[in-house]
Protein backbone atom coordinates (compact mmCIF):
# COMPACT_ATOMS: atom_id res chain seq x y z
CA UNK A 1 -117.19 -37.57 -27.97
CA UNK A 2 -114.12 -39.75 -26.79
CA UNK A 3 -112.06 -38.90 -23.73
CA UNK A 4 -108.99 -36.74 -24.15
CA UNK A 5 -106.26 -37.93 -21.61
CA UNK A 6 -104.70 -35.41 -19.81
CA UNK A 7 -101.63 -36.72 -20.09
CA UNK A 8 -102.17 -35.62 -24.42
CA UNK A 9 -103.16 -31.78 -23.12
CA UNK A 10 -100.04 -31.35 -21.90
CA UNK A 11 -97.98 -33.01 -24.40
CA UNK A 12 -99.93 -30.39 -26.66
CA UNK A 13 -99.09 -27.68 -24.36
CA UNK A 14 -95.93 -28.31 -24.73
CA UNK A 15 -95.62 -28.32 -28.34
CA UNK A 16 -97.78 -25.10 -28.56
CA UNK A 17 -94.78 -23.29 -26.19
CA UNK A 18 -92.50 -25.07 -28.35
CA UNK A 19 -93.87 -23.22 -31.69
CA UNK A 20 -94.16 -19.88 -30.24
CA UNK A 21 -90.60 -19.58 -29.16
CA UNK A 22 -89.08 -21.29 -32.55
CA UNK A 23 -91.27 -18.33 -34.15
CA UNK A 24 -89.41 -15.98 -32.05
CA UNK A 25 -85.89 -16.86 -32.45
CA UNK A 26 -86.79 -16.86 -36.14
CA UNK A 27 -88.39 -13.46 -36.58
CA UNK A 28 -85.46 -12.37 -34.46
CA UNK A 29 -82.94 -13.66 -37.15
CA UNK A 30 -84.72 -12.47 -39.16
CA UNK A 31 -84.82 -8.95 -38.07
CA UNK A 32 -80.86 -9.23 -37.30
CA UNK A 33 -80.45 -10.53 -40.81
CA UNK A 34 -82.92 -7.35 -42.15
CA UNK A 35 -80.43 -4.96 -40.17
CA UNK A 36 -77.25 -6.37 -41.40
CA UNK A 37 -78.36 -5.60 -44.79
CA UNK A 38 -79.58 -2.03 -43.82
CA UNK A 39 -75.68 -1.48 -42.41
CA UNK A 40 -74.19 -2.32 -45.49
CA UNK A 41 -75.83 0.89 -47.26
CA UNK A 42 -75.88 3.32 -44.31
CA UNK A 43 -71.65 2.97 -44.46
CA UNK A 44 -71.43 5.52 -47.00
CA UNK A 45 -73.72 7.16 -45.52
CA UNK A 46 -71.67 7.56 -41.93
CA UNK A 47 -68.74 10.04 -43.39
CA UNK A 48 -70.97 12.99 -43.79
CA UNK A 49 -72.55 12.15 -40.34
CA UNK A 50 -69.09 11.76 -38.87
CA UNK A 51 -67.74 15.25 -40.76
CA UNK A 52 -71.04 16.71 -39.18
CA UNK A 53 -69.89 15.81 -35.86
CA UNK A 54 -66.11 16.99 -36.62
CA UNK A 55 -67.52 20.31 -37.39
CA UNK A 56 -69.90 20.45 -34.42
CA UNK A 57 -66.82 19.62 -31.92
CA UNK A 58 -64.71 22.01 -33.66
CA UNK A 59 -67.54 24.97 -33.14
CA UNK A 60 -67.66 23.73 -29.67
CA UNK A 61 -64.02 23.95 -28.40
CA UNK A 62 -63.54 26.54 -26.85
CA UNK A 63 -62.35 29.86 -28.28
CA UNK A 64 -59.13 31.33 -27.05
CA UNK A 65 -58.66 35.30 -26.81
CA UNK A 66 -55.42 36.65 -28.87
CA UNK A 67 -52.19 37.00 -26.70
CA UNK A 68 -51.24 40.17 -25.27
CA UNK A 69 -49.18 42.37 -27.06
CA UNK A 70 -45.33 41.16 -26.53
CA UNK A 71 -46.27 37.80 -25.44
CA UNK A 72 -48.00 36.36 -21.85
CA UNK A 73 -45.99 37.55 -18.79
CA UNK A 74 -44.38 34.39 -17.07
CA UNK A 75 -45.85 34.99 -13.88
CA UNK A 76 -49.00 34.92 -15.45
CA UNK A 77 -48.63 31.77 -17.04
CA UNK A 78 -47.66 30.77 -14.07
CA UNK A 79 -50.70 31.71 -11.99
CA UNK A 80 -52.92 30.34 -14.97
CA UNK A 81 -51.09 27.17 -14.56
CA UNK A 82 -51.86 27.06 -11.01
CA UNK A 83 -55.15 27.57 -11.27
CA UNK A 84 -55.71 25.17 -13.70
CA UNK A 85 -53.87 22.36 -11.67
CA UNK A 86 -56.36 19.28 -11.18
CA UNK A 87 -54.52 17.63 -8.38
CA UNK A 88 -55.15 20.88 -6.57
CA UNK A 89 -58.81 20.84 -7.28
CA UNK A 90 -59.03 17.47 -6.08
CA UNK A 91 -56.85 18.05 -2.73
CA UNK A 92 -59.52 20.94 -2.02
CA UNK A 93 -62.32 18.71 -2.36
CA UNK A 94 -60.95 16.27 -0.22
CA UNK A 95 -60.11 18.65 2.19
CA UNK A 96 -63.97 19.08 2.61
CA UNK A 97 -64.73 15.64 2.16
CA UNK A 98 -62.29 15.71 5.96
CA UNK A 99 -64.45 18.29 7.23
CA UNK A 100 -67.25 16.29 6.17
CA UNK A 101 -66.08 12.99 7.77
CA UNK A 102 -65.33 14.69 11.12
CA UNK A 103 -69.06 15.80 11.11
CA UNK A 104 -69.89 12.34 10.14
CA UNK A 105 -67.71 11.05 13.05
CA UNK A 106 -68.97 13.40 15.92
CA UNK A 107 -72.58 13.48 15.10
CA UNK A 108 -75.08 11.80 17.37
CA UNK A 109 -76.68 8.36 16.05
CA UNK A 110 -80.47 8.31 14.67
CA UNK A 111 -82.95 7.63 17.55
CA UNK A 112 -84.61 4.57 17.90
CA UNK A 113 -88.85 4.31 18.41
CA UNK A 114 -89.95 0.89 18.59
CA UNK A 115 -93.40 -0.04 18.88
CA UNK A 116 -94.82 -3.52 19.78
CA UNK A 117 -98.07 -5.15 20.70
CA UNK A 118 -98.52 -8.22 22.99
CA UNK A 119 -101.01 -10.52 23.63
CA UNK A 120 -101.94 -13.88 25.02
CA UNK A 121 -103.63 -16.28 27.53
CA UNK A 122 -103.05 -18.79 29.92
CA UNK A 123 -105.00 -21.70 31.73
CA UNK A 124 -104.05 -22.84 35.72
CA UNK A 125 -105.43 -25.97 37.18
CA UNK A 126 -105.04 -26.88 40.53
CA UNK A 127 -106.22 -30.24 40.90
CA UNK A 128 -108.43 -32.09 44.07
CA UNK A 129 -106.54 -34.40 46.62
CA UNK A 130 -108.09 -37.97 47.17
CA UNK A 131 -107.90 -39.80 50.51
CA UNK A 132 -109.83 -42.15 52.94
CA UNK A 133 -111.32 -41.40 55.76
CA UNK A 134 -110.76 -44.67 58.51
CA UNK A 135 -113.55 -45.41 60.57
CA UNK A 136 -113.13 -48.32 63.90
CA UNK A 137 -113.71 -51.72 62.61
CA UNK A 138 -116.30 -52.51 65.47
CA UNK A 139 -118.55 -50.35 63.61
CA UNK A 140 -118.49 -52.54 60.68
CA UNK A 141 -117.84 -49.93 58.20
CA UNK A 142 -115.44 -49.70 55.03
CA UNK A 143 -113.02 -46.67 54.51
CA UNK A 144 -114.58 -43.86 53.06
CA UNK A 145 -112.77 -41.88 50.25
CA UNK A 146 -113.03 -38.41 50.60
CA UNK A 147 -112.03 -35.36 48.26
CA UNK A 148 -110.98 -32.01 48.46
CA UNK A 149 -112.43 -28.66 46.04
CA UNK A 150 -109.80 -28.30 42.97
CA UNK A 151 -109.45 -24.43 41.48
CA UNK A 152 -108.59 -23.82 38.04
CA UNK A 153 -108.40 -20.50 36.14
CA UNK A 154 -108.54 -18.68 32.84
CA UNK A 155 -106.37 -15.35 31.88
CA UNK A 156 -106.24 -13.51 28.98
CA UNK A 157 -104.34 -10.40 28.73
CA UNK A 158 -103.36 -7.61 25.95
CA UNK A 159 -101.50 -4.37 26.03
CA UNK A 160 -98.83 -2.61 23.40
CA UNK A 161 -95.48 -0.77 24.19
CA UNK A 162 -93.42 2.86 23.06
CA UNK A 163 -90.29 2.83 23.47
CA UNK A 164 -87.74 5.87 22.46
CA UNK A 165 -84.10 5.06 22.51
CA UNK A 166 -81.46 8.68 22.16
CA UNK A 167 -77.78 7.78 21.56
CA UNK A 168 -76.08 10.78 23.62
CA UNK A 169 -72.39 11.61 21.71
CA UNK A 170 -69.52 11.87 24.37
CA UNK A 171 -68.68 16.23 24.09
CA UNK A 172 -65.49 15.53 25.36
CA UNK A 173 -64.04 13.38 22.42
CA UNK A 174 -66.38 15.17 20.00
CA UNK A 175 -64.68 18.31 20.71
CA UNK A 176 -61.23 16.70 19.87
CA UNK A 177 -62.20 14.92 16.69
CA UNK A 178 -64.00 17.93 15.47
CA UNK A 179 -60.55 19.70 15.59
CA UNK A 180 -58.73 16.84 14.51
CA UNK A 181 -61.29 16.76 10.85
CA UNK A 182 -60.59 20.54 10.93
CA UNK A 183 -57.06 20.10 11.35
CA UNK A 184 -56.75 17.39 8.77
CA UNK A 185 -58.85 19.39 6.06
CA UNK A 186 -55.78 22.60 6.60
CA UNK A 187 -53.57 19.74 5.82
CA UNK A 188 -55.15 19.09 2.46
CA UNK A 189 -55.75 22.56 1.63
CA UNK A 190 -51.65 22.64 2.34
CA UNK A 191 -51.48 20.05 0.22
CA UNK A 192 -53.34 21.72 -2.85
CA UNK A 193 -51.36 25.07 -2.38
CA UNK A 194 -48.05 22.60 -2.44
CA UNK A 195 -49.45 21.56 -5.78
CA UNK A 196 -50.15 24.76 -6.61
CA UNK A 197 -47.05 26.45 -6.23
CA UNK A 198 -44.91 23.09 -7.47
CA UNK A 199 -46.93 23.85 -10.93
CA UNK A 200 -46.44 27.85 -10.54
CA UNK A 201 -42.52 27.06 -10.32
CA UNK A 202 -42.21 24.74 -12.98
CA UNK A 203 -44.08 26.75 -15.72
CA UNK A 204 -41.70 29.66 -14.77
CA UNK A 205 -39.10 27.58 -15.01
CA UNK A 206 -39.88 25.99 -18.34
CA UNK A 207 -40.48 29.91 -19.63
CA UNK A 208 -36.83 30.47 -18.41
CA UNK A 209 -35.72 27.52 -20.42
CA UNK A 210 -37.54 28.62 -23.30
CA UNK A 211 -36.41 31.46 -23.47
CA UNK A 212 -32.98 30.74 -23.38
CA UNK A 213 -33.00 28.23 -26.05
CA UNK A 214 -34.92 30.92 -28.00
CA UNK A 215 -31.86 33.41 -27.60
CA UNK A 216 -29.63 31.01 -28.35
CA UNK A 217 -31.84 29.65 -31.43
CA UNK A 218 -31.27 33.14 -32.22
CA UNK A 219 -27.17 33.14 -32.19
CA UNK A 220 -26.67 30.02 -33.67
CA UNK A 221 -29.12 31.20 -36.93
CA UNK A 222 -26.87 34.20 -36.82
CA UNK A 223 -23.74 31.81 -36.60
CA UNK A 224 -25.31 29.78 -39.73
CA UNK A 225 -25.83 32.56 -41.89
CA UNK A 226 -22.33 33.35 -41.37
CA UNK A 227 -21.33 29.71 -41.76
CA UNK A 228 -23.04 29.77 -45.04
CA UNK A 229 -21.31 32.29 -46.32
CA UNK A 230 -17.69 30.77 -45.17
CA UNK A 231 -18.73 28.10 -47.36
CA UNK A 232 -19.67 29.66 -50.69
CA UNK A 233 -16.45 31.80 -50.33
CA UNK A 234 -15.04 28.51 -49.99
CA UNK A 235 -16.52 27.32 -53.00
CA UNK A 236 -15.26 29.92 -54.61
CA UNK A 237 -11.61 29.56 -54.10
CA UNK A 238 -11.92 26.11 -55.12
CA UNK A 239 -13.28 27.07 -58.27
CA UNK A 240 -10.69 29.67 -58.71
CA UNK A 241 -8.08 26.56 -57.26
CA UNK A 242 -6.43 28.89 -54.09
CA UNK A 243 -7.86 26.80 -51.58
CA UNK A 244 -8.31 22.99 -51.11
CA UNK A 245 -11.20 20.46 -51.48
CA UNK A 246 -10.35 19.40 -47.91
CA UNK A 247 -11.30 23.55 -46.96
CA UNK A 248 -14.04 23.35 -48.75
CA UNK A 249 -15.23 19.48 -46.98
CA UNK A 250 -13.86 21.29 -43.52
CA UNK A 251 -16.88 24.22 -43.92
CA UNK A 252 -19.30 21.90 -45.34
CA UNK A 253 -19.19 19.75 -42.37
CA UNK A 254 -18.97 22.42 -39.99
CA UNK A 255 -22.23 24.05 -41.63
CA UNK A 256 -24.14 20.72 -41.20
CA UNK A 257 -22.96 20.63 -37.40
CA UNK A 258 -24.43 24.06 -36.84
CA UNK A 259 -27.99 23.22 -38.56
CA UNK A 260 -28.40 19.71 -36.43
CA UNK A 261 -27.63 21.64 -33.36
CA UNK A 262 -29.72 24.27 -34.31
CA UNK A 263 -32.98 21.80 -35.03
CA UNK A 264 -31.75 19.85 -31.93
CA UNK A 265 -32.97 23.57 -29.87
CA UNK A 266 -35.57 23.80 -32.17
CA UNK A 267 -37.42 20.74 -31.18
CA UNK A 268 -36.53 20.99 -27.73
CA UNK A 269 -38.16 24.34 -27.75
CA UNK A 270 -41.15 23.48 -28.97
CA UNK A 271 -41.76 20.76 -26.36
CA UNK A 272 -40.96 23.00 -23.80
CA UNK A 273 -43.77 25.44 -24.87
CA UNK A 274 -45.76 22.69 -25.39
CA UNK A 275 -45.72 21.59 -22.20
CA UNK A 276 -46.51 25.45 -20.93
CA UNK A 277 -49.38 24.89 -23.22
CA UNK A 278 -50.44 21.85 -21.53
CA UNK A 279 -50.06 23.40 -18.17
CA UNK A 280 -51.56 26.07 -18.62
CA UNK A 281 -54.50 25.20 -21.05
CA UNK A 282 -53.98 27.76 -23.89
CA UNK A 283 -53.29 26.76 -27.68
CA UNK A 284 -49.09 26.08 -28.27
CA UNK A 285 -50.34 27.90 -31.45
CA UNK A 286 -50.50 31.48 -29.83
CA UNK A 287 -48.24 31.11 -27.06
CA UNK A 288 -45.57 33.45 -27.12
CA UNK A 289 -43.29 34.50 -24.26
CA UNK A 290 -42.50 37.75 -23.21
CA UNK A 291 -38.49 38.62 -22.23
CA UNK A 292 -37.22 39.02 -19.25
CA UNK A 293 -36.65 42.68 -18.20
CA UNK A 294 -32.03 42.04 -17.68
CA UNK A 295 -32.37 45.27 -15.99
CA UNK A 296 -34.55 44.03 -12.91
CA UNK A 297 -32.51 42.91 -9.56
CA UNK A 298 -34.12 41.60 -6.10
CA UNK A 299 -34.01 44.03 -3.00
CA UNK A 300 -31.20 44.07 -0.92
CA UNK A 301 -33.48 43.76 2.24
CA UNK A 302 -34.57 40.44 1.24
CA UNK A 303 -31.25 39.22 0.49
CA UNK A 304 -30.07 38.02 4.37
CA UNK A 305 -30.31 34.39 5.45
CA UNK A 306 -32.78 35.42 8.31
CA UNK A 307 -34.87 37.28 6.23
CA UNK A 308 -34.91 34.71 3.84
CA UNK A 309 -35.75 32.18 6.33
CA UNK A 310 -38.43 33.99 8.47
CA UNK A 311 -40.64 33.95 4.76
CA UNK A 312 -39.78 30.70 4.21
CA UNK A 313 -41.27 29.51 7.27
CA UNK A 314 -44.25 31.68 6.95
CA UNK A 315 -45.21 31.25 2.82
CA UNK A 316 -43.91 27.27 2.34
CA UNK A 317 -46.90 24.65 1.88
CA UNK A 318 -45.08 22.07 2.72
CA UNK A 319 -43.99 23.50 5.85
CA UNK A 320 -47.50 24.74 6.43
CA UNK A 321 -49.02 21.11 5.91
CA UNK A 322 -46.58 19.80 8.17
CA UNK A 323 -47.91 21.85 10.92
CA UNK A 324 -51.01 21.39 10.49
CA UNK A 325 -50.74 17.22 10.78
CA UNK A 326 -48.52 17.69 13.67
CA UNK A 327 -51.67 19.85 14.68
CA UNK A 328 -53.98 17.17 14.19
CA UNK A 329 -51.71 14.73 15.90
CA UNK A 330 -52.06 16.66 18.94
CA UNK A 331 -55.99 16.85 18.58
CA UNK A 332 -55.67 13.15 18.37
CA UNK A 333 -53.86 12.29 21.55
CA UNK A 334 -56.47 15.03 23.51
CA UNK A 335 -59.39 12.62 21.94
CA UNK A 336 -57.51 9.21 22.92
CA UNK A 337 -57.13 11.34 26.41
CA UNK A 338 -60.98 11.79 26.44
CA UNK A 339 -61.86 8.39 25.56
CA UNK A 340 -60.59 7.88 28.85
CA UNK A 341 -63.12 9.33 30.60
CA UNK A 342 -66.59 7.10 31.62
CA UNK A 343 -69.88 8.56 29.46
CA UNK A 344 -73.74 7.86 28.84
CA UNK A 345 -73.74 5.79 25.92
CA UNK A 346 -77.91 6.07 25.35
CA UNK A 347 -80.70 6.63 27.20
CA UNK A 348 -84.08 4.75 26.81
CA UNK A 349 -87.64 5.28 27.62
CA UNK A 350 -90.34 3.14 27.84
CA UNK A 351 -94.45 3.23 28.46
CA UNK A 352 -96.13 -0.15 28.29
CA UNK A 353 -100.31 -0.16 28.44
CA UNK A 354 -101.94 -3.90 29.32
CA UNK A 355 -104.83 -5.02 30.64
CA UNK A 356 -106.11 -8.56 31.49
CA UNK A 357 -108.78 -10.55 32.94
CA UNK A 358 -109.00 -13.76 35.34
CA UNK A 359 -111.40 -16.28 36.06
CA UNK A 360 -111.48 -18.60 38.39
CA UNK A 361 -113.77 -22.23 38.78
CA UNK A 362 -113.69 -24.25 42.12
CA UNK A 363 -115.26 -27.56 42.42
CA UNK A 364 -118.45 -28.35 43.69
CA UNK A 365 -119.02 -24.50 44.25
CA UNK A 366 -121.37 -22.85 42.10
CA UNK A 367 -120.70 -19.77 40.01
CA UNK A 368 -117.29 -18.40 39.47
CA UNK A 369 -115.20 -15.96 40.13
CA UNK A 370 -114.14 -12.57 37.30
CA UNK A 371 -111.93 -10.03 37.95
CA UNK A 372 -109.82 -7.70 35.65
CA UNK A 373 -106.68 -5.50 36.32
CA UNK A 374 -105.08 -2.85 33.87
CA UNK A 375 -101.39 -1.39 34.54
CA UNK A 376 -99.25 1.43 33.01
CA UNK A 377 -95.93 1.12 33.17
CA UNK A 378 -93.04 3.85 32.83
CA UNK A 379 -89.43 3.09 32.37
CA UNK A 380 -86.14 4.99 31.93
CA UNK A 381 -82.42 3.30 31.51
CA UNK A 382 -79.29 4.63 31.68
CA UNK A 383 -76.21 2.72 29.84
CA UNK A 384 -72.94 4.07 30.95
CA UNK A 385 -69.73 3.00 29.04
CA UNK A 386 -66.73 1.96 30.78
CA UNK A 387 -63.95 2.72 29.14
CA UNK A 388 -61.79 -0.22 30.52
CA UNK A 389 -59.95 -1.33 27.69
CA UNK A 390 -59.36 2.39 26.46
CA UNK A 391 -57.44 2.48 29.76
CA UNK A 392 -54.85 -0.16 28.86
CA UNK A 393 -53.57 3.17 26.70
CA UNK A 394 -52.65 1.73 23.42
CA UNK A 395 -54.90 4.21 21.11
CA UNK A 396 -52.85 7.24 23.27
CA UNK A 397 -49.61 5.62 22.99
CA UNK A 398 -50.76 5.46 19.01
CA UNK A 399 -51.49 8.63 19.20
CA UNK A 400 -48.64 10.21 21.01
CA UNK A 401 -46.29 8.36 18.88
CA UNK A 402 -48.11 9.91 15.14
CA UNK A 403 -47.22 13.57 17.14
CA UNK A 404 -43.85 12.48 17.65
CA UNK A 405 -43.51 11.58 13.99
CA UNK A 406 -44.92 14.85 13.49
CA UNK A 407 -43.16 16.74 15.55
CA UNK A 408 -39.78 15.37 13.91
CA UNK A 409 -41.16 16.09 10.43
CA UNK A 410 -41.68 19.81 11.17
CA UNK A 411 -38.26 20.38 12.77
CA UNK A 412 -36.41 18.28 10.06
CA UNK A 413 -37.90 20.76 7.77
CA UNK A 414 -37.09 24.13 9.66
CA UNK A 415 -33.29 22.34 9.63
CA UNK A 416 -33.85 21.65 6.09
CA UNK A 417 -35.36 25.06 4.74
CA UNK A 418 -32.63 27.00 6.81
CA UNK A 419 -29.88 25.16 5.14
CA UNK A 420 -31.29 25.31 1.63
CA UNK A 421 -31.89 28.92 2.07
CA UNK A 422 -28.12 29.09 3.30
CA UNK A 423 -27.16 27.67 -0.28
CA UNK A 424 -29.49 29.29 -2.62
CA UNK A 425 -28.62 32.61 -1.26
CA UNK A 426 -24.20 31.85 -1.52
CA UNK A 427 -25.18 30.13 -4.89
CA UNK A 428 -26.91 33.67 -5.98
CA UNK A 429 -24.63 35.83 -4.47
CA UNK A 430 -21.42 33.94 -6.28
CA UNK A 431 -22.99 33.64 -9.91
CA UNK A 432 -24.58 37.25 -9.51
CA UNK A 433 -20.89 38.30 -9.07
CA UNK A 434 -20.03 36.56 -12.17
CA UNK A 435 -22.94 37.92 -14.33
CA UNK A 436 -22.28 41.22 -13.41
CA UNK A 437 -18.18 40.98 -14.60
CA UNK A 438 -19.13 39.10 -17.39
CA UNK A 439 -22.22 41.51 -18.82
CA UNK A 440 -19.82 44.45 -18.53
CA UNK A 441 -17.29 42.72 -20.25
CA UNK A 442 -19.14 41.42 -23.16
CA UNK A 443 -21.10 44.53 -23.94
CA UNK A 444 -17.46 45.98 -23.76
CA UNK A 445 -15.84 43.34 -26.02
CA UNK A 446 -18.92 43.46 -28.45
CA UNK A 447 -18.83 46.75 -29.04
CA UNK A 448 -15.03 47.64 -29.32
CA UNK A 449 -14.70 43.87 -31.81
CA UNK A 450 -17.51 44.86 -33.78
CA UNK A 451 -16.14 48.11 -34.54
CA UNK A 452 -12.76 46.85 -35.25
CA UNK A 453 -14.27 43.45 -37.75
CA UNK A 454 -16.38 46.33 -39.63
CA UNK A 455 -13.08 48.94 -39.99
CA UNK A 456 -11.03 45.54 -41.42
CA UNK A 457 -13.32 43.97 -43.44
CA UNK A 458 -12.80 47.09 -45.96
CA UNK A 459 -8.84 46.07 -46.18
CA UNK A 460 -7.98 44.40 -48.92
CA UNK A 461 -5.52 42.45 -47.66
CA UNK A 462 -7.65 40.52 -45.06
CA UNK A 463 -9.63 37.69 -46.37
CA UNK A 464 -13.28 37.58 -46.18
CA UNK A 465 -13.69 34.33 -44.82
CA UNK A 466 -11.13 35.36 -41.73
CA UNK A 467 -13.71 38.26 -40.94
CA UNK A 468 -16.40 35.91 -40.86
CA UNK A 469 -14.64 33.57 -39.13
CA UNK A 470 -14.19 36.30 -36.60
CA UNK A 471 -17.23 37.12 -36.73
CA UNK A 472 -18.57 33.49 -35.57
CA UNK A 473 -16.26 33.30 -32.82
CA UNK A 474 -17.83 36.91 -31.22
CA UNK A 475 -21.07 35.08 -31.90
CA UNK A 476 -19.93 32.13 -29.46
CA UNK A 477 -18.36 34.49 -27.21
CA UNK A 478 -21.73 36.17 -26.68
CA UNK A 479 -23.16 32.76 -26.12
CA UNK A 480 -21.14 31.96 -23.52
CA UNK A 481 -22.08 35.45 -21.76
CA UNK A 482 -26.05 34.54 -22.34
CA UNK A 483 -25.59 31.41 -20.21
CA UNK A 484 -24.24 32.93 -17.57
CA UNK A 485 -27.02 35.58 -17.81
CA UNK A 486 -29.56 32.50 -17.65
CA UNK A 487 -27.89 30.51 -15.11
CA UNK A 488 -28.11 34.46 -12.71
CA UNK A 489 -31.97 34.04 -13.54
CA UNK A 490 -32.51 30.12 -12.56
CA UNK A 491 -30.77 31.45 -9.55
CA UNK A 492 -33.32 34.13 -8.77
CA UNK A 493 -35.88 31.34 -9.55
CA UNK A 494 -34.55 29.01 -7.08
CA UNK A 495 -33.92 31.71 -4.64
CA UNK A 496 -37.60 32.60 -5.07
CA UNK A 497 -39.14 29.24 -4.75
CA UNK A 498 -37.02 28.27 -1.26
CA UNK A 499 -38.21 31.37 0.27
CA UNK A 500 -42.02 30.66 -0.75
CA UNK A 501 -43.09 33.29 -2.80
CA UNK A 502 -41.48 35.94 -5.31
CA UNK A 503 -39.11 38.43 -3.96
CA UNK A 504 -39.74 42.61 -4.62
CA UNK A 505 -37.73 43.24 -7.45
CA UNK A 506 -36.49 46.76 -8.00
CA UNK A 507 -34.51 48.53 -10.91
């Protein structure tokens, strides 16, 4: 048999690897090409799947419990909204993720226990001196050399070490930044009850614009039903030629007018309530808002500028959350103070077990010389920390300078609360006032007009489309009165939210 080179084995090699890879890539285009044509088919075959999963998501929303008889109380809504705020959630959760990091910050470092083993050996020669020895020439006698004993020896030695290292935390910062996380967590939770109650006041808010466009939605229907009749007794005295075309363009247009403005409300309603629906996480399908009760007024005990003030500065979150981070400021500069103060930084033990043994060789002595020793060995340090740079007192001037920051927040607000509450309560007390003239009046008016349109549209001799006419403006009359009714309830609204909290209503 002839030689194979080896150079040919691996040249064949090669081409084997070669093979088995071009195989590969073409049973794997092959099995891409395979499920390409498998797609094709399976498209029709994807809507059912996909309808499947339509109905599955659809049995798997959630299921919603039929409003309450005459709608969902605002305050309710309101609450639900609140409760369903996800800025809120995620201002509590990082008000433990403080509390957390405070633990985190205080706690004590993991000890250290080292281990090690040592060994070794070591060879020390001490070598012979040479000389000569001189000896008087009359004795006819050379110098001499003469040498002294050299001493070497041989020591080999072995032994292991335990060591325990304990990181000691400093109390008296510890105890500072403790309060400080604590402190900083009651300023998140602050912050999530801000959220809160920003949410609670704008869903009552919305419900109060909803409601009003809903009333007037109501009145300008009303007004278009009348419109619509204006114009087909228009229509009719064209036909019959006693009025003019340009009476008869005059109601069309003002018809059309009345129907944009009344979609305009329509539209703007339904956003409204579907932002409530948003807010609040129920369907816009079933929402429905209960009325106001007209009748209900806020106690006169509540309705002082002191009073006022005193539960302002006890319910407000932001006021609240400003005292708490001028709290934590404070905490701060009694840590920075602390830092101050020399501690133990970690303490250290040690035990170390060797043992070794020496021999020694001298020249021109016989035998030698063994010996062995074994020590123990204890240790203990001590590492104190110097706080010399802590001394200079730039983290306490930082400090002392985020509680003057502080500090000034919290008063501008107790400036700023007492003069908003100053405003809301003139604002209230002026358009109450108003809405109490006005409501009198109207129901007044109302009642004596109607009464007098209902005796007169018997008369022959007034026209129909005058009564109606008449009738439209005591519609927009009535209008009027229901804004100023609304703009007495934003009022209360406003009044409630700078004081914190809702106010005891009585009848």
């Amino acid at each position: 048999m002839g030689r194979v080179r080896p150079g040919s084995v691996i040249d064949m090699t090669r081409q084997a690897r070669l093979h088995f890879w071009a195989g590969c890539a073409a049973l794997g285009l092959v099995a891409g090409c395979a499920s390409v044509k498998r797609s094709a088919p399976d498209a029709s075959a994807s809507a059912p799947a996909s309808t499947n999963a339509t109905e599955v998501a659809a049995r798997a929303a959630p299921s919603f419990p039929p409003p309450p008889e005459g709608g969902y109380a605002w305050d309710d809504l309101a609450r639900l909204a609140a409760t369903n705020c996800t800025e809120a959630k995620v201002l509590m959760l990082q008000a433990d993720a403080e509390r957390y990091q405070a633990a985190v910050d205080t706690g004590w470092r993991n000890p250290q226990l080292r281990f090690g083993e040592y060994w070794g050996d070591e060879d020390h020669e001490t070598p012979g001196r040479s000389g000569y020895e001189t000896y008087p020439r009359e004795y006819g006698s050379p110098n001499r050399p003469f040498t002294e004993n050299g001493k070497w020896s041989d020591r080999d030695f072995d032994g292991y070490t335990v060591g325990l290292r304990a990181y000691i935390a400093n109390p008296f910062v510890n105890r500072w930044l403790r309060r400080r996380g604590e402190s900083s967590a009651k300023v998140m939770e602050a912050a999530s009850d801000e959220a809160k109650y920003a949410v609670f006041c704008e869903v009552k808010s919305l419900c109060l614009e909803a409601e009003a466009l809903r009333e007037e939605i109501d009145l300008l229907e009303q007004m278009a039903k009348l419109r619509e009749q204006i114009r087909d007794a228009r229509n009719e005295q064209v036909q019959a030629k006693v009025a003019g075309v340009l009476d008869q363009i005059r109601a069309e247009t003002r018809l059309a007018t009345l129907r944009s403005e009344l979609r305009e409300k329509q539209m703007a309603r339904q956003q409204i309530v579907r932002r409530i629906a948003v807010l609040t996480g129920l369907p816009a399908e079933q929402l429905r808002l209960r009325a106001p009760d007209s009748g209900v007024r806020l106690d006169a005990a509540y309705l002082s500028v002191a009073t006022l003030t005193d539960l302002a500065f006890a319910r407000r979150p932001d006021l609240q959350k400003a005292l708490h981070e001028k709290e934590a400021a404070e905490h701060g500069v009694k840590a920075a103070q602390a830092g101050q103060i020399p501690w133990f930084e970690y303490v250290e033990g040690a035990y170390q077990d060797g043992s070794g043994h020496t021999e020694t060789y001298e020249t021109n002595v016989s035998g030698h010389d063994r010996t062995s020793e074994a020590q123990t060995e204890w240790q203990a340090r001590v590492a104190v920390t110097i706080p010399v740079f802590n001394w200079l007192g730039d983290e306490l001037r930082l400090n002392r300078t985020k509680l003057t920051a502080s500090a000034t927040r919290v008063q501008g607000l107790y400036d700023s609360i007492r003069r908003e509450v100053e405003g809301a309560l003139s604002d209230y007390r002026g358009v109450r006032g108003e809405r109490d003239q006005i409501a009198d009046e109207c129901a007044r008016l109302c009642q004596s007009i109607s009464a007098q349109l209902d005796a007169v549209a018997n008369e022959t001799a007034v026209r129909r489309e005058d009564v109606l006419a008449a009738r439209e403006e005591l519609l927009g009359y009535r209008r009027v009165c229901m804004k100023a009714e609304h703009e007495y309830l934003r009022l209360t609204q406003y009044l409630e939210t700078v004081s914190g909290g809702s106010l005891a209503p009585v009848r």
